[in-house]
Protein backbone atom coordinates (compact mmCIF):
# COMPACT_ATOMS: atom_id res chain seq x y z
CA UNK A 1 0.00 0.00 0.00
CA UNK A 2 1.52 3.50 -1.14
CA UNK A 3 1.83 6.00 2.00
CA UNK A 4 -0.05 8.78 1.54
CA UNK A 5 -0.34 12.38 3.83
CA UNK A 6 -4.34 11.77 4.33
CA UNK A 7 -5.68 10.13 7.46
CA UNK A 8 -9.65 10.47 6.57
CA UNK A 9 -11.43 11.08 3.27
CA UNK A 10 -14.74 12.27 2.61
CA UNK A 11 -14.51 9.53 -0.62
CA UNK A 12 -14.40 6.88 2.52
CA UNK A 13 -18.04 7.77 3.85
CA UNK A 14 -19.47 8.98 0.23
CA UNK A 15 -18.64 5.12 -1.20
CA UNK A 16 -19.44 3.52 2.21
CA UNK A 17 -22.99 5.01 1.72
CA UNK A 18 -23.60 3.41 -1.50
CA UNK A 19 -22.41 0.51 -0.91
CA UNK A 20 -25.86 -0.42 0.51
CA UNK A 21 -27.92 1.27 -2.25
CA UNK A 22 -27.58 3.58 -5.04
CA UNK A 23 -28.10 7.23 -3.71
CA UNK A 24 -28.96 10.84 -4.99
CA UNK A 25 -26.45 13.65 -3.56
CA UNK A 26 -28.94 14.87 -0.68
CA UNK A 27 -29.44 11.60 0.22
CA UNK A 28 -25.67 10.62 0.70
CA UNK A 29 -25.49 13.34 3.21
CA UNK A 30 -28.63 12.90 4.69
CA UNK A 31 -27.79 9.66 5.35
CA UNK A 32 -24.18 10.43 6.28
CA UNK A 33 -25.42 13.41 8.93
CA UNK A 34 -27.74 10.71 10.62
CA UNK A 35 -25.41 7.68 10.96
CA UNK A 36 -22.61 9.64 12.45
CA UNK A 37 -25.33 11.29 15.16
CA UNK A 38 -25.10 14.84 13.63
CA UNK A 39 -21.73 15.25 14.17
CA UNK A 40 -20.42 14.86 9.96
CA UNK A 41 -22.55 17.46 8.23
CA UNK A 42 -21.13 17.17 5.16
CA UNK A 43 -21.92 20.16 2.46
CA UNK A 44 -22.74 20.02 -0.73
CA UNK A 45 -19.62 22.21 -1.65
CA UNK A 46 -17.69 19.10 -0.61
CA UNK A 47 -19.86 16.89 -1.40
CA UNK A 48 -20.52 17.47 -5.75
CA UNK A 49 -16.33 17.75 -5.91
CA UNK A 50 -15.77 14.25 -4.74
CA UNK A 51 -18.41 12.92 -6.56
CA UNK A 52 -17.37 14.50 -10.13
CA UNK A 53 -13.39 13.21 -9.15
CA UNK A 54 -15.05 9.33 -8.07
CA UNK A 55 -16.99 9.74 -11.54
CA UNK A 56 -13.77 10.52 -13.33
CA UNK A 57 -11.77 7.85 -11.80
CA UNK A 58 -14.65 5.27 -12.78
CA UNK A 59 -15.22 4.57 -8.92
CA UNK A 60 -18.84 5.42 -9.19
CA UNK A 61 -21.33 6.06 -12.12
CA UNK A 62 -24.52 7.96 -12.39
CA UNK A 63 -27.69 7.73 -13.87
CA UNK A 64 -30.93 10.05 -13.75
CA UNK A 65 -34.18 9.71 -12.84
CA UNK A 66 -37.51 11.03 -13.09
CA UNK A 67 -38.75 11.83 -9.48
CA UNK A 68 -41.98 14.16 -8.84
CA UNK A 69 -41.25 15.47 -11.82
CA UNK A 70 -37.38 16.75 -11.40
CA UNK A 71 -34.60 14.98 -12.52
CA UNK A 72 -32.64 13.26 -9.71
CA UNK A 73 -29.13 12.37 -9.87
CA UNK A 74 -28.25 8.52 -8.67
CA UNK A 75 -25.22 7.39 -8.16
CA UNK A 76 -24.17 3.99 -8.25
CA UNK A 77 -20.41 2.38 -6.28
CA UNK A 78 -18.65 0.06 -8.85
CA UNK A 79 -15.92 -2.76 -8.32
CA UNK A 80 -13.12 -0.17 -8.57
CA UNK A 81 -14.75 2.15 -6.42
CA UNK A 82 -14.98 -0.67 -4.12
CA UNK A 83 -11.78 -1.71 -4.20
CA UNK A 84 -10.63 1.78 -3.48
CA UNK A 85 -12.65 1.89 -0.45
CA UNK A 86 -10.82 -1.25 0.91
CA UNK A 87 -7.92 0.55 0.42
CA UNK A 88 -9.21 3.82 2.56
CA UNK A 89 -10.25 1.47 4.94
CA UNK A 90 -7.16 0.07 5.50
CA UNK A 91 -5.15 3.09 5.18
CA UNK A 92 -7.57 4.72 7.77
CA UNK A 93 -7.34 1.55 10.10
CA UNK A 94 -3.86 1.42 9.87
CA UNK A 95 -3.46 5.68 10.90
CA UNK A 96 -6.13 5.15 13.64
CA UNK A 97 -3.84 1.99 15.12
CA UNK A 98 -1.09 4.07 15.48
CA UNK A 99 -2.77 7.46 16.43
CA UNK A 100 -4.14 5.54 19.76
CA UNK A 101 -0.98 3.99 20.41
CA UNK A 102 0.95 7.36 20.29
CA UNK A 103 -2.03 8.83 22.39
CA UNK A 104 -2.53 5.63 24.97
CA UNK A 105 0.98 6.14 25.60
CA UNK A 106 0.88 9.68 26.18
CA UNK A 107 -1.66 9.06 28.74
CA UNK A 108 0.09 6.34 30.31
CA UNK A 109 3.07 8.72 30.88
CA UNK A 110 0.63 11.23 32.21
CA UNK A 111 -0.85 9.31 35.00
């Protein structure tokens, strides 16, 4: 796994969200806001620019749909993007590991 600078990605929660259903953009954060207790409110200003780079990199696709009749955006994980969230994950498991050792033994010293 390549080393990279970033401990937590929005990318991580986006593709974690539809990996249980396809989603429109309000919906990912909706769903995001409510599952993490209110505490990741998560804008649309981030939201769209992850979304267009995922759709670039082929880690997600999209597709519209009639809904009350607007247009709705869905968006749809694929096996790349999937793969690249088992990277995050393991990247982010990995920095978490070693953040709680650094901080257990801080507090350990502290004591």
């Amino acid at each position: 796994m390549a080393k990279k600078n970033i401990y937590f990605k929005f990318d991580m929660l986006i593709l974690s969200v539809l990996l249980e259903k396809d989603c429109y953009g309000y919906e990912i954060t909706s769903t995001i806001k409510k599952m993490s207790d209110n505490v990741i409110d998560l804008k649309e200003g981030s939201l769209y620019p992850c979304l267009y780079k995922m759709l670039e990199n082929n880690y997600i696709t999209s597709h519209d749909e009639i809904v009350n009749r607007k247009i709705r955006v869905y968006y749809h994980i694929e096996e790349s993007g999937k793969e690249y969230l088992k990277q995050m994950i393991e990247e982010y498991d990995l920095w978490d590991k070693k953040i709680r050792k650094i901080i257990d033994r801080g507090e350990d010293n502290h004591e």
